[in-house]
PDB file of N, CA and C in Angstrom:
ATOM      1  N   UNK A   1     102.877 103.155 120.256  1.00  0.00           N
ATOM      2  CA  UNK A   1     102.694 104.575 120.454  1.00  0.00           C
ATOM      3  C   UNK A   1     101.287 104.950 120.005  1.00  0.00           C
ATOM      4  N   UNK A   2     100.564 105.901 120.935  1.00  0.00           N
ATOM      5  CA  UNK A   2      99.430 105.939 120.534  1.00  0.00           C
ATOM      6  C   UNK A   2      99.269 107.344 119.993  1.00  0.00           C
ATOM      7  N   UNK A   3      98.065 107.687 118.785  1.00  0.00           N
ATOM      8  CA  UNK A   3      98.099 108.744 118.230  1.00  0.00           C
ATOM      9  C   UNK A   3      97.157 109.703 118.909  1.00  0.00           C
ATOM     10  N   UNK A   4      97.173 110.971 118.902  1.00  0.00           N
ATOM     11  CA  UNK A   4      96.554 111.750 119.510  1.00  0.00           C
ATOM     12  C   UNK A   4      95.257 112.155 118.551  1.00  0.00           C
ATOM     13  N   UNK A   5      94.193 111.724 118.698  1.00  0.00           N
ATOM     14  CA  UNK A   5      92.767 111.822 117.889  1.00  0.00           C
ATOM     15  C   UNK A   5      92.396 113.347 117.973  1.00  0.00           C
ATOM     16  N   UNK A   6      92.417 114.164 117.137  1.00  0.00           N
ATOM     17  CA  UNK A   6      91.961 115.452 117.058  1.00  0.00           C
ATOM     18  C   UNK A   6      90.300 115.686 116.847  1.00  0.00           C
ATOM     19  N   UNK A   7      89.846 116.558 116.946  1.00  0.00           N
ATOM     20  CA  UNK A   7      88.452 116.848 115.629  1.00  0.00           C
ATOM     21  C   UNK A   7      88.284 117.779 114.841  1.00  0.00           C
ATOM     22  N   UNK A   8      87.145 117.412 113.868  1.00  0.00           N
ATOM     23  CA  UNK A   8      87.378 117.908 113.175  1.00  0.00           C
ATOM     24  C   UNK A   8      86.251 118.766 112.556  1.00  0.00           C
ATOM     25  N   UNK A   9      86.962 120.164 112.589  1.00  0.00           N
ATOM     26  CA  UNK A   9      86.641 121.438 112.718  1.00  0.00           C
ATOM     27  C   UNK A   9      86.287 122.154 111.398  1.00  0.00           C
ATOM     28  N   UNK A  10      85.040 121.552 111.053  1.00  0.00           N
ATOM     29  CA  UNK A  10      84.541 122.299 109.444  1.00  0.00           C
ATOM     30  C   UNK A  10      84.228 123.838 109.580  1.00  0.00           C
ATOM     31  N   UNK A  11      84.825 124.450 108.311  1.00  0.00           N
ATOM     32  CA  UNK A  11      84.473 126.348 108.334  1.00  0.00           C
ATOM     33  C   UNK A  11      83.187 126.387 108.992  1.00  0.00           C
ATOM     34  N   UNK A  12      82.658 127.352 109.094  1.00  0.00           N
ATOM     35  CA  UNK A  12      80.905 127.753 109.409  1.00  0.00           C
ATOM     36  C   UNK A  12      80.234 127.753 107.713  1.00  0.00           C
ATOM     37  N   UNK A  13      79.247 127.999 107.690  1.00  0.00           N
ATOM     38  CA  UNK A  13      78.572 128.169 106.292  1.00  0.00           C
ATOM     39  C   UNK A  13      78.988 129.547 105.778  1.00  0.00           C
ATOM     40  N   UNK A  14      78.959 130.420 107.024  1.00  0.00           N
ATOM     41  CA  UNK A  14      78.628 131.878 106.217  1.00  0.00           C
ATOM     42  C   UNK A  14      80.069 131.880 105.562  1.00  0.00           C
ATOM     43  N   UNK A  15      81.379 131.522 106.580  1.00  0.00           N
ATOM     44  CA  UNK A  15      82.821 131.619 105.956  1.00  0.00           C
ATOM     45  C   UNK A  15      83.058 131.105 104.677  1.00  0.00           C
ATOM     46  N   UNK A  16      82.189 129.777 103.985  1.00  0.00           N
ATOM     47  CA  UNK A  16      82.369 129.662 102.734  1.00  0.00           C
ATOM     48  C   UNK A  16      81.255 130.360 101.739  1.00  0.00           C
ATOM     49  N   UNK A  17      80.232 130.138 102.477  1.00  0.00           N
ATOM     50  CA  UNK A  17      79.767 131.268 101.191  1.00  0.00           C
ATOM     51  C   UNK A  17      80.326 132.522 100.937  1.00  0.00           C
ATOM     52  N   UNK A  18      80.859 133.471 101.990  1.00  0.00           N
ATOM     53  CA  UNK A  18      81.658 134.742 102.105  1.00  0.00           C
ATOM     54  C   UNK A  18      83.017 134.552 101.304  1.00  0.00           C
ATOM     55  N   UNK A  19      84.198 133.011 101.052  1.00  0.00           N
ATOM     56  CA  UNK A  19      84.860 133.088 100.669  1.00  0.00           C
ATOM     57  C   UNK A  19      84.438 132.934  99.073  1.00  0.00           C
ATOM     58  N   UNK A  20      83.351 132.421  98.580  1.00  0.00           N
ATOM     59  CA  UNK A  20      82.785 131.960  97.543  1.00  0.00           C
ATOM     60  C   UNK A  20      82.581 133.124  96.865  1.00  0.00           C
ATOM     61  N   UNK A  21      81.072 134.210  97.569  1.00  0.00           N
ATOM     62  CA  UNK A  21      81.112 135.491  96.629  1.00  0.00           C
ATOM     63  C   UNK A  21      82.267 136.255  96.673  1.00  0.00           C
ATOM     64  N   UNK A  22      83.318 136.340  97.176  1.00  0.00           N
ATOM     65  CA  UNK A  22      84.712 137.226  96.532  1.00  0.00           C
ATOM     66  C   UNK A  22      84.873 136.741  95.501  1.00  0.00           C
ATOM     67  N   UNK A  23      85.255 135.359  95.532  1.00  0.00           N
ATOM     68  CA  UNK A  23      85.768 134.732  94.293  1.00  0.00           C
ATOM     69  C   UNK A  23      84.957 134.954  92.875  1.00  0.00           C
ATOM     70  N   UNK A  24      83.729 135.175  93.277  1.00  0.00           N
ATOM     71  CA  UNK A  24      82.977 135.917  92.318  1.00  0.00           C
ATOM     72  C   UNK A  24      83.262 137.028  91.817  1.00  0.00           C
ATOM     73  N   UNK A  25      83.013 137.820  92.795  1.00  0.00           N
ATOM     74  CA  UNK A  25      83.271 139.373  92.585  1.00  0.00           C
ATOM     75  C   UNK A  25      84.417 139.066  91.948  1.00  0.00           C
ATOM     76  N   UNK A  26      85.517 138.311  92.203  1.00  0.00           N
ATOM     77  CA  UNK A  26      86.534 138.897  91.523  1.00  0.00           C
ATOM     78  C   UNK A  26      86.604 138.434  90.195  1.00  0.00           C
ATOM     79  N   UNK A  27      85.905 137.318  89.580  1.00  0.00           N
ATOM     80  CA  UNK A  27      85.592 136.631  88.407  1.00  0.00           C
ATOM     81  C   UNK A  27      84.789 138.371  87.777  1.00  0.00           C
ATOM     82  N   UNK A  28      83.512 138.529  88.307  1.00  0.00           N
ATOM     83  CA  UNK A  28      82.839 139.742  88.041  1.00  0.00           C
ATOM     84  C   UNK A  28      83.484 140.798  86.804  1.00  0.00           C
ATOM     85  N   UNK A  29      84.531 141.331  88.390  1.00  0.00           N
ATOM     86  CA  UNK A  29      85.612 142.223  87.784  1.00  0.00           C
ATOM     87  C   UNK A  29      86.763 142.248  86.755  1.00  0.00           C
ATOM     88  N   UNK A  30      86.487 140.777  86.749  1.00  0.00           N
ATOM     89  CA  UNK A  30      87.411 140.695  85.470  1.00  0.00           C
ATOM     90  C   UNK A  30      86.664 140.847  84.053  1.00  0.00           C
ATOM     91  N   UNK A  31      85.123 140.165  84.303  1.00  0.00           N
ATOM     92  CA  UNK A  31      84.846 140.214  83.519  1.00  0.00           C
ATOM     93  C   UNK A  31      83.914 141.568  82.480  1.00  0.00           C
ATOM     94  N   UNK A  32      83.992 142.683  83.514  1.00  0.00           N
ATOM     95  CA  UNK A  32      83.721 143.698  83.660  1.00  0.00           C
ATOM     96  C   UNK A  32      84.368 144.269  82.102  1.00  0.00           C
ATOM     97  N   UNK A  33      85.405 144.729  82.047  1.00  0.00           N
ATOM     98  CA  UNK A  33      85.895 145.416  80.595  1.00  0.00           C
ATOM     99  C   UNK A  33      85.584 144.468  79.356  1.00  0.00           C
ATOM    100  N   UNK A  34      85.742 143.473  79.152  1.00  0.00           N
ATOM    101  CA  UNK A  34      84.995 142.347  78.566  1.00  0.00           C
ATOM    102  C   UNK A  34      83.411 143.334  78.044  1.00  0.00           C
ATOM    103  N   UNK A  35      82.759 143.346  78.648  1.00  0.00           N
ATOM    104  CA  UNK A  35      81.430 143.535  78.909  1.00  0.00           C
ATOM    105  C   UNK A  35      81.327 144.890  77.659  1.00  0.00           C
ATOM    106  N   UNK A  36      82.097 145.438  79.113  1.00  0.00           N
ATOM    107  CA  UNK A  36      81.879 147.088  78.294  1.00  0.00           C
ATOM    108  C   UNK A  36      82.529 146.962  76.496  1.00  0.00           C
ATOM    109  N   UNK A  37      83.218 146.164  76.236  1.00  0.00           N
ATOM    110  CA  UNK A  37      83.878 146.410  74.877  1.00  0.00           C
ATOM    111  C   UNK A  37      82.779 145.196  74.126  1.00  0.00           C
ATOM    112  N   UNK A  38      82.069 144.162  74.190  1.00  0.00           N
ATOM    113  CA  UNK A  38      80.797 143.753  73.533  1.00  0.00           C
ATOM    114  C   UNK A  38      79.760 144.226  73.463  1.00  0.00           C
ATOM    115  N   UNK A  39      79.393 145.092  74.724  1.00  0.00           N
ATOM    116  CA  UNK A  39      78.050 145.836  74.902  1.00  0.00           C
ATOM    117  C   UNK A  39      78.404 146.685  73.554  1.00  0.00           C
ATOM    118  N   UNK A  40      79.397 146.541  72.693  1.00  0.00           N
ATOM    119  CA  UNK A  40      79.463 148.417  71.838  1.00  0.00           C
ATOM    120  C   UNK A  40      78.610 148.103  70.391  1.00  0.00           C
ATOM    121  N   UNK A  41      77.230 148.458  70.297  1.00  0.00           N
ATOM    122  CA  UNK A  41      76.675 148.044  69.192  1.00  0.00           C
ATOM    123  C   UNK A  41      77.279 148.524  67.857  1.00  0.00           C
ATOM    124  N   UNK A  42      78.369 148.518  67.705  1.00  0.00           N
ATOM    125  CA  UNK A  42      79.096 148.652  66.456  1.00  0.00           C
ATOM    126  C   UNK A  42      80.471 147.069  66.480  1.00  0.00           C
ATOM    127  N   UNK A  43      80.492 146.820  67.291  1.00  0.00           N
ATOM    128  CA  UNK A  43      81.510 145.770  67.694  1.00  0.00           C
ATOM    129  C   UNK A  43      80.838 144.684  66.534  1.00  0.00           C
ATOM    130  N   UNK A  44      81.413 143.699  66.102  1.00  0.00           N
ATOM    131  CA  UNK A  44      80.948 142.742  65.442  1.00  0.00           C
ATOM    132  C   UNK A  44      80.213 141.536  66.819  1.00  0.00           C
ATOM    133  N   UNK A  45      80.532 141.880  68.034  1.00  0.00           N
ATOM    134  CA  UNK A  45      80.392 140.620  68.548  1.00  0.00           C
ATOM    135  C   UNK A  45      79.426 141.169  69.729  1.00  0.00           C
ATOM    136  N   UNK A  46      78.550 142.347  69.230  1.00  0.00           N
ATOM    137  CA  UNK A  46      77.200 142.533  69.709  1.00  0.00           C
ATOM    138  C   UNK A  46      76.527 141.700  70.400  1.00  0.00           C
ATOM    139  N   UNK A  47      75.641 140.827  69.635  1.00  0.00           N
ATOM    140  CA  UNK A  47      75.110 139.402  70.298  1.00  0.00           C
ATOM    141  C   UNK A  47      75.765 138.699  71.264  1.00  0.00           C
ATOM    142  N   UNK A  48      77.431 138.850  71.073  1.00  0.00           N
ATOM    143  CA  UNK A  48      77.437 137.736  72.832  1.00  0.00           C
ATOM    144  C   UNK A  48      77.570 138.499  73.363  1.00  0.00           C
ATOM    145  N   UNK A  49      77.663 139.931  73.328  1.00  0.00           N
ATOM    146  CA  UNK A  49      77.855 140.635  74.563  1.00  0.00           C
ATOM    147  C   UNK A  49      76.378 140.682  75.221  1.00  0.00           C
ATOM    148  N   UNK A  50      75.300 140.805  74.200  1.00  0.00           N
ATOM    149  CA  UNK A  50      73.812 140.821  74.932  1.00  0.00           C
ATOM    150  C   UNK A  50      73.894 139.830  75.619  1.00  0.00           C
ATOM    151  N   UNK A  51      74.286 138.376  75.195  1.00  0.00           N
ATOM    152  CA  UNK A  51      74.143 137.449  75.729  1.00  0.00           C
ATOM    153  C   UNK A  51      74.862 137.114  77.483  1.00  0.00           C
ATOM    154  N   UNK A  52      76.432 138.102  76.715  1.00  0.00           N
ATOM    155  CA  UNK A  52      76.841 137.892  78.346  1.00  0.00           C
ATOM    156  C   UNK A  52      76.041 138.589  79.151  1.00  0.00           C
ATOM    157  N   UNK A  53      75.666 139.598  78.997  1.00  0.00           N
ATOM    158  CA  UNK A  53      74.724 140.484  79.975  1.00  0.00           C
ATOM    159  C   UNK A  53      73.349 139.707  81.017  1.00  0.00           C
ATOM    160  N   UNK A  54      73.039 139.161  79.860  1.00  0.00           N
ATOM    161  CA  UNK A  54      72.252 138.740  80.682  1.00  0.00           C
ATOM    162  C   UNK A  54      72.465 136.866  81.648  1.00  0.00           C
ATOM    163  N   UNK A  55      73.672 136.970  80.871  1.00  0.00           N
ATOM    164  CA  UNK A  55      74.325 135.512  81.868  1.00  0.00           C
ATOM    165  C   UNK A  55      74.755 136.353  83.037  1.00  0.00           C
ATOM    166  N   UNK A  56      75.379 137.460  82.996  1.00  0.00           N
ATOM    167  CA  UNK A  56      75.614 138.344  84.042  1.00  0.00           C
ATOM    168  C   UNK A  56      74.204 138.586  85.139  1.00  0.00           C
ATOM    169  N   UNK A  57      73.396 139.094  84.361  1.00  0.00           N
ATOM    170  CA  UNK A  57      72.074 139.236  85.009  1.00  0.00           C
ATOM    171  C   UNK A  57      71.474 138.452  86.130  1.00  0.00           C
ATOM    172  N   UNK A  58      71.720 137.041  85.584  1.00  0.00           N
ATOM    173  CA  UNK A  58      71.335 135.538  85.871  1.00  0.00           C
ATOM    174  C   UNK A  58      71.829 135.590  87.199  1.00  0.00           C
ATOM    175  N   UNK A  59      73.098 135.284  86.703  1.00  0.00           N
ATOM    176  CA  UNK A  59      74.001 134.999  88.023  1.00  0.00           C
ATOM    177  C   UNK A  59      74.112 136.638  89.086  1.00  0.00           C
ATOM    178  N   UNK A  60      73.683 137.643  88.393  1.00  0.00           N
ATOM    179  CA  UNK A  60      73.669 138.447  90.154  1.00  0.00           C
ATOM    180  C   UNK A  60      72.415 138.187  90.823  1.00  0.00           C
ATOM    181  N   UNK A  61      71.197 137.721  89.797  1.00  0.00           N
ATOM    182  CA  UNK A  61      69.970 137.172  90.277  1.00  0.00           C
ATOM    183  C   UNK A  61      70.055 136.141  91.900  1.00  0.00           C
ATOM    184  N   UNK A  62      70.532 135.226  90.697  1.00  0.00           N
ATOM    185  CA  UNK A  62      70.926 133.993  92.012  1.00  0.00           C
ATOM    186  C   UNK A  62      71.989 134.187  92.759  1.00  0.00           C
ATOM    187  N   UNK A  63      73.052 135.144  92.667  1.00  0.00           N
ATOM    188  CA  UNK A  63      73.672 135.677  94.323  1.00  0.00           C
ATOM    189  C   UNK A  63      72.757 136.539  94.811  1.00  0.00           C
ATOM    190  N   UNK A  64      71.966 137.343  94.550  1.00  0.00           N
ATOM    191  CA  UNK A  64      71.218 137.982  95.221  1.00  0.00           C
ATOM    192  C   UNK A  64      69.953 136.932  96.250  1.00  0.00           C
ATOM    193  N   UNK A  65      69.656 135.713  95.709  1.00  0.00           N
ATOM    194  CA  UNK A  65      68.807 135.150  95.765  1.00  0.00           C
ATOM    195  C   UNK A  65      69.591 134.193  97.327  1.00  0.00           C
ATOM    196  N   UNK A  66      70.779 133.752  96.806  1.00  0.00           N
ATOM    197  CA  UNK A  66      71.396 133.046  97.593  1.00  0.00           C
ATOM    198  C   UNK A  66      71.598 134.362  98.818  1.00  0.00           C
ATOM    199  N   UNK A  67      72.086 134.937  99.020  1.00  0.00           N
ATOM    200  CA  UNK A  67      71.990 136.301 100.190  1.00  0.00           C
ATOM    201  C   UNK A  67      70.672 136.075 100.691  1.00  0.00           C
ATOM    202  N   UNK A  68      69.326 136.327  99.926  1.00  0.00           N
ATOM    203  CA  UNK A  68      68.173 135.964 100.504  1.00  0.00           C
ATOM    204  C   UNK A  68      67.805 135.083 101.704  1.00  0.00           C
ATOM    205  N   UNK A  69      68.431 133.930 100.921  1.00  0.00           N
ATOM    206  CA  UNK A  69      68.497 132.989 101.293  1.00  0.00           C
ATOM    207  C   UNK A  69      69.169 132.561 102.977  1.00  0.00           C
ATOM    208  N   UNK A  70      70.084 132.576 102.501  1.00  0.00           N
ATOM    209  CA  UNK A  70      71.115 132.594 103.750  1.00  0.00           C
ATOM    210  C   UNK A  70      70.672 133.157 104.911  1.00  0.00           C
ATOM    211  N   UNK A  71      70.066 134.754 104.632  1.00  0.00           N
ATOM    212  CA  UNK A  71      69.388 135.373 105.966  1.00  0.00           C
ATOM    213  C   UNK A  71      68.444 134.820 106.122  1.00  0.00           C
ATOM    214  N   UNK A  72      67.883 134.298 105.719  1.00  0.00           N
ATOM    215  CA  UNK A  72      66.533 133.803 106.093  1.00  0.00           C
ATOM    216  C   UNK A  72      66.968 132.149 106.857  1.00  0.00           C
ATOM    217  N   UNK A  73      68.016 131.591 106.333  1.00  0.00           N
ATOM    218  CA  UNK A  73      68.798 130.509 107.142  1.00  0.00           C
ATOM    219  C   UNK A  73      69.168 131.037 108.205  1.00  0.00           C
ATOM    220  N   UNK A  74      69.506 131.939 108.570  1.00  0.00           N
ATOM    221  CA  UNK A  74      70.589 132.361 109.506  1.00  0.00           C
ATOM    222  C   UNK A  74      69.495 132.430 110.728  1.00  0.00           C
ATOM    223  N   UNK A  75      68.137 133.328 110.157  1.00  0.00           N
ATOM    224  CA  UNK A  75      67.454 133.759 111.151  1.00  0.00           C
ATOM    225  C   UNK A  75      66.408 132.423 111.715  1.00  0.00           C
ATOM    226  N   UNK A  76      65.840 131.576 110.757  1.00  0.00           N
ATOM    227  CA  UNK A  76      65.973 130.979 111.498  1.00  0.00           C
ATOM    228  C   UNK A  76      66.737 129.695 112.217  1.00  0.00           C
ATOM    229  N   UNK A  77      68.142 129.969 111.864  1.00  0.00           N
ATOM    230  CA  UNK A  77      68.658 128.754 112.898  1.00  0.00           C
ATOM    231  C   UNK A  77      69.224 129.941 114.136  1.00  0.00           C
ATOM    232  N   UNK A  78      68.743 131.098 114.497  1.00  0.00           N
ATOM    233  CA  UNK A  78      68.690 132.101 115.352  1.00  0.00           C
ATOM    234  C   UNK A  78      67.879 131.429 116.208  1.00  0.00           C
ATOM    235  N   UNK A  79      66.528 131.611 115.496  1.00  0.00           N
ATOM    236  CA  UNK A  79      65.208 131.208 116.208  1.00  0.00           C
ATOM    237  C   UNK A  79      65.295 129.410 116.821  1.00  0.00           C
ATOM    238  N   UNK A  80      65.601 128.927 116.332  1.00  0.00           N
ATOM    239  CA  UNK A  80      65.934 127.484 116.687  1.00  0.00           C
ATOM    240  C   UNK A  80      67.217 127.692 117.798  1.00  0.00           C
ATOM    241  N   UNK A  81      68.309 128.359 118.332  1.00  0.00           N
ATOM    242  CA  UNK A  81      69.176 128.318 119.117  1.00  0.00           C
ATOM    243  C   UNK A  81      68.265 129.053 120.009  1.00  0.00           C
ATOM    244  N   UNK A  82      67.572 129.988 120.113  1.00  0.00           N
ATOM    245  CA  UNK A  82      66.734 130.850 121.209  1.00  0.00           C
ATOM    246  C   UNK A  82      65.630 129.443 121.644  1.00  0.00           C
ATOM    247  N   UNK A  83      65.214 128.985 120.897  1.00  0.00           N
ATOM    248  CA  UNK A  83      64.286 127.698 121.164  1.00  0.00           C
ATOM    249  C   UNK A  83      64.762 126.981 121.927  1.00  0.00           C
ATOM    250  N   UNK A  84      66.028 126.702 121.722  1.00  0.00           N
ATOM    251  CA  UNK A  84      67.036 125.385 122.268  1.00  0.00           C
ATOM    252  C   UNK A  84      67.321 125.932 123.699  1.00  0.00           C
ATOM    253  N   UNK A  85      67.497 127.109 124.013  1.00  0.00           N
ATOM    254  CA  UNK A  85      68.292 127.503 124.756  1.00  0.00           C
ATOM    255  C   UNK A  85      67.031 127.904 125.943  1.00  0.00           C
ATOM    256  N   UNK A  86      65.750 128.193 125.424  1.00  0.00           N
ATOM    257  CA  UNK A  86      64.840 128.243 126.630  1.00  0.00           C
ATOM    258  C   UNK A  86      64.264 126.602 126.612  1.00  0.00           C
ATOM    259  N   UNK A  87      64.396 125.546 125.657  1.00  0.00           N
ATOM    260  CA  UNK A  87      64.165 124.323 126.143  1.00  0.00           C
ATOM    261  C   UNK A  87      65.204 123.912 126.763  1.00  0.00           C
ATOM    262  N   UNK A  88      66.679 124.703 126.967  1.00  0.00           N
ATOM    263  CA  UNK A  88      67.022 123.590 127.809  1.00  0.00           C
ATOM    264  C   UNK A  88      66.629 124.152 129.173  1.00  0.00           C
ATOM    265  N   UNK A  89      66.754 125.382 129.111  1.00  0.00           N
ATOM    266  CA  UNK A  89      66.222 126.327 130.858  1.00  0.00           C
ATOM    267  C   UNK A  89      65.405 125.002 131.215  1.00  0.00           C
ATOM    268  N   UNK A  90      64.188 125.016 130.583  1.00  0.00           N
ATOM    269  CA  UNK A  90      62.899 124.431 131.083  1.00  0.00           C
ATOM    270  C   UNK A  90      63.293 123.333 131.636  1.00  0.00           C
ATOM    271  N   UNK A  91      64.546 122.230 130.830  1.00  0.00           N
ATOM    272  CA  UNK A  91      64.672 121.000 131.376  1.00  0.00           C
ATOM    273  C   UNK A  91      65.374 121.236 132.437  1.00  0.00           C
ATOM    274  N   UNK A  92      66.347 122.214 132.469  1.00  0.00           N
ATOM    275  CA  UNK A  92      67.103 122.281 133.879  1.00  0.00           C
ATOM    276  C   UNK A  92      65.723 122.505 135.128  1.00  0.00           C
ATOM    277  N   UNK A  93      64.695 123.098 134.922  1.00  0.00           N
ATOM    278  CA  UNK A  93      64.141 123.539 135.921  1.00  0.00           C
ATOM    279  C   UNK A  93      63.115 122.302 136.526  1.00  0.00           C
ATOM    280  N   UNK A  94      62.887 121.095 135.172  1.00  0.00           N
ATOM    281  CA  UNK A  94      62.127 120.298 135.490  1.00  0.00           C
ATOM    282  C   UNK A  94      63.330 119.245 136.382  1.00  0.00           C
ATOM    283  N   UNK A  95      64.195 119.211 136.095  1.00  0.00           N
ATOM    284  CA  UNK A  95      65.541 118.324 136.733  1.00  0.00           C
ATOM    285  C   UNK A  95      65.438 118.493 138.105  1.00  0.00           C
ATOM    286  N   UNK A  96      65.245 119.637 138.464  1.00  0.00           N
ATOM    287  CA  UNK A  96      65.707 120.744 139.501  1.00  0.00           C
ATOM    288  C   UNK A  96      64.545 119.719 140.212  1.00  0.00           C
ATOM    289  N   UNK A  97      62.987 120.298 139.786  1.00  0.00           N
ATOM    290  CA  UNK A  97      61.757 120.052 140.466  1.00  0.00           C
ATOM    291  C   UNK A  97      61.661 118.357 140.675  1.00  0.00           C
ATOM    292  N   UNK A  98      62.448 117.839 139.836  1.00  0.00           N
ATOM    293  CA  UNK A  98      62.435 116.388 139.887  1.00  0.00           C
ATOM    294  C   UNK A  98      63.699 115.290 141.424  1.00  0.00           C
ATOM    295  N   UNK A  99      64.241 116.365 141.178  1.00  0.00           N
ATOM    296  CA  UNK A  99      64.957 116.240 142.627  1.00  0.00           C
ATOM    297  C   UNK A  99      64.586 116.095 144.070  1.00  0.00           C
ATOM    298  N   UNK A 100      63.900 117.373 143.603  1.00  0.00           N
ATOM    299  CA  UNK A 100      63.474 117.657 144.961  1.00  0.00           C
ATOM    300  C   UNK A 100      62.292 116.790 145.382  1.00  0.00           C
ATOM    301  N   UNK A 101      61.249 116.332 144.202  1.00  0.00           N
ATOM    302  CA  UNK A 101      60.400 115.319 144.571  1.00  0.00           C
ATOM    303  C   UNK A 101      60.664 113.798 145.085  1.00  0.00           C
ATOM    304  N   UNK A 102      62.387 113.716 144.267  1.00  0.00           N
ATOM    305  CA  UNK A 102      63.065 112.137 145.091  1.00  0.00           C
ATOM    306  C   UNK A 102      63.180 112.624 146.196  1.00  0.00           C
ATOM    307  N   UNK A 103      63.523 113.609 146.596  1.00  0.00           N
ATOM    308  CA  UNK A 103      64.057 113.775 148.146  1.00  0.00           C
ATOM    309  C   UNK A 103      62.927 113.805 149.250  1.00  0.00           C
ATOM    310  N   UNK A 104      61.892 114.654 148.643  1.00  0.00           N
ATOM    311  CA  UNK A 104      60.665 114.419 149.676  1.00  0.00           C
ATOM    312  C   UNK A 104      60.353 113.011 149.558  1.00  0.00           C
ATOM    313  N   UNK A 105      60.355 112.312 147.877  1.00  0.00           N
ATOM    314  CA  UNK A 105      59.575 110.954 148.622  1.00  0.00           C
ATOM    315  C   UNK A 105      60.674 110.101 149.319  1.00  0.00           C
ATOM    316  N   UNK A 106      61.782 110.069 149.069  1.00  0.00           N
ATOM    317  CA  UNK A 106      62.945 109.289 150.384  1.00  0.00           C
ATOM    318  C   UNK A 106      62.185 109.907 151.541  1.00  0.00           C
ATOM    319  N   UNK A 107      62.103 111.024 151.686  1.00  0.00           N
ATOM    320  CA  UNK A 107      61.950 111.533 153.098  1.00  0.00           C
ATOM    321  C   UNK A 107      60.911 110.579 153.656  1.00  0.00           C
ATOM    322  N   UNK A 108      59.745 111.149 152.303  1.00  0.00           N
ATOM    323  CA  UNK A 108      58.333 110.173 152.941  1.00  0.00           C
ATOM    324  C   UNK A 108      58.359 108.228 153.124  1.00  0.00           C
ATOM    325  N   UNK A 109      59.002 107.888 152.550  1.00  0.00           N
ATOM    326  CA  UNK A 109      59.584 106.322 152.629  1.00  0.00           C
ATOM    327  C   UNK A 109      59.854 106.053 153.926  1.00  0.00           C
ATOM    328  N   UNK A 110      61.131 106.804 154.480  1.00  0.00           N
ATOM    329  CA  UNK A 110      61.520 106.899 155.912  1.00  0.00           C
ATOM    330  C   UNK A 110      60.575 106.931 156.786  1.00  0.00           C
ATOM    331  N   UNK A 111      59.480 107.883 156.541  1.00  0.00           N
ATOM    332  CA  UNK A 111      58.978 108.580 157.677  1.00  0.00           C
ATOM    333  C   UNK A 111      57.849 106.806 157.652  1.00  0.00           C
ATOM    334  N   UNK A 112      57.225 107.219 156.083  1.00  0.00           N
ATOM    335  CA  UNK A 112      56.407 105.351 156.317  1.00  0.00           C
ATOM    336  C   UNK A 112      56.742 104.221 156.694  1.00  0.00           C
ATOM    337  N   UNK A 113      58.404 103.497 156.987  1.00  0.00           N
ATOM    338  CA  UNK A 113      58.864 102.666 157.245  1.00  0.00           C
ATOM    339  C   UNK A 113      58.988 102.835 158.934  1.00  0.00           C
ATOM    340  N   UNK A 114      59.247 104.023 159.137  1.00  0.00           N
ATOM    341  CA  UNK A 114      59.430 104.086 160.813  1.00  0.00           C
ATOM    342  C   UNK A 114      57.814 104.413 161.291  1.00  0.00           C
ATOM    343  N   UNK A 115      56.419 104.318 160.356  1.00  0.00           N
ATOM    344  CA  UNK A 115      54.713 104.463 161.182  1.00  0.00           C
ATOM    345  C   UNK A 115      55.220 102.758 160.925  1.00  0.00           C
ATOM    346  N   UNK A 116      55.613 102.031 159.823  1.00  0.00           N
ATOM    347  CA  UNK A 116      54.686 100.597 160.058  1.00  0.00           C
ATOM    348  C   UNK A 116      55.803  99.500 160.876  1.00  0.00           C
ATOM    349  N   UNK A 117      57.239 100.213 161.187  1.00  0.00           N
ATOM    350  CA  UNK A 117      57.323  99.509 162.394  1.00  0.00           C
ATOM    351  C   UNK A 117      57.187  99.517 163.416  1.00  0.00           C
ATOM    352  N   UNK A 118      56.643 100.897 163.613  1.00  0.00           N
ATOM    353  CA  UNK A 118      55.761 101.155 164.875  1.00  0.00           C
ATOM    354  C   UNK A 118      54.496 100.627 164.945  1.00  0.00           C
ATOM    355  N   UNK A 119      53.530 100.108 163.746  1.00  0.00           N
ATOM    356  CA  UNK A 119      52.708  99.237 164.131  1.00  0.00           C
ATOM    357  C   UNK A 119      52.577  98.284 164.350  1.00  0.00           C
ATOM    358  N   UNK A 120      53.764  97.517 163.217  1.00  0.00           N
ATOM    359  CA  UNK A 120      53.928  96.190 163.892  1.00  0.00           C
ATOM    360  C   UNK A 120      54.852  95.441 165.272  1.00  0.00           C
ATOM    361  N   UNK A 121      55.416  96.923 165.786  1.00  0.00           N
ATOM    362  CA  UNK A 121      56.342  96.004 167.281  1.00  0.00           C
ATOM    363  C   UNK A 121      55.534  95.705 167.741  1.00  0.00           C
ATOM    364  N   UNK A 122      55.885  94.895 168.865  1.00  0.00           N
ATOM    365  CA  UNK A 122      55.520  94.621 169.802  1.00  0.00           C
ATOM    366  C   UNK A 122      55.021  95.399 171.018  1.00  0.00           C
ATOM    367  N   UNK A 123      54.046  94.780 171.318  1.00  0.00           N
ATOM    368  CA  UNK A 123      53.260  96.288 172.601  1.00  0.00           C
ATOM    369  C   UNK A 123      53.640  95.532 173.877  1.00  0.00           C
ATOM    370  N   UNK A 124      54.182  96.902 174.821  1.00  0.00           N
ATOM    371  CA  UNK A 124      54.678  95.894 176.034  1.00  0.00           C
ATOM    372  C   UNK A 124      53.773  96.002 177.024  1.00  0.00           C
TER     373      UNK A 124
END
């Protein structure tokens, strides 16, 4: 019995990075009241709250950075599919022009095979 070979169909990029920053955000939001109750400079635990802040900081840095990023991926593998897509025009059109040059030179083959056995028959 033979098995039926599928393929195989990886997310897109943007779908995991998109599933990635929720999972953030929602890490974020949790860590949100956290925040607000260390930020309280009377709290004994002042210092890690500065500290989380700016681990907070960090990391909206580099999602912000990664967003950057990404559009600037996106646009150009935009620009690279618009590229692709008038190189292939071009090859279809050189295909096209390349055709038509076998066909004239068959034509012209013919037409030269029927001058040089007309020069070489026989004259009556």
């Amino acid at each position: 019995m033979q098995k039926k070979m599928t393929t195989l169909s990886l997310p897109q990029e943007h779908e995991v990075l998109l599933k990635t920053m929720l999972t953030m955000d929602g890490k974020m939001d949790q860590l949100l009241p956290l925040l607000d109750l260390l930020n309280d400079p009377d709290h004994p635990m002042s210092e890690l709250g500065q500290a989380l802040i700016e681990a907070l900081q960090r990391i909206s840095e580099d999602l912000r950075q990664a967003t950057s990023l990404r559009d600037e991926h996106r646009a150009a593998l935009d620009q690279a599919n618009e590229t692709n897509a008038a190189l292939s025009q071009m090859l279809k059109t050189i295909s096209g022009q390349l055709q038509e040059i076998r066909a004239e030179n068959r034509s012209l083959k013919q037409q030269i095979s029927e001058i040089h056995s007309l020069m070489f028959s026989p004259v009556d």
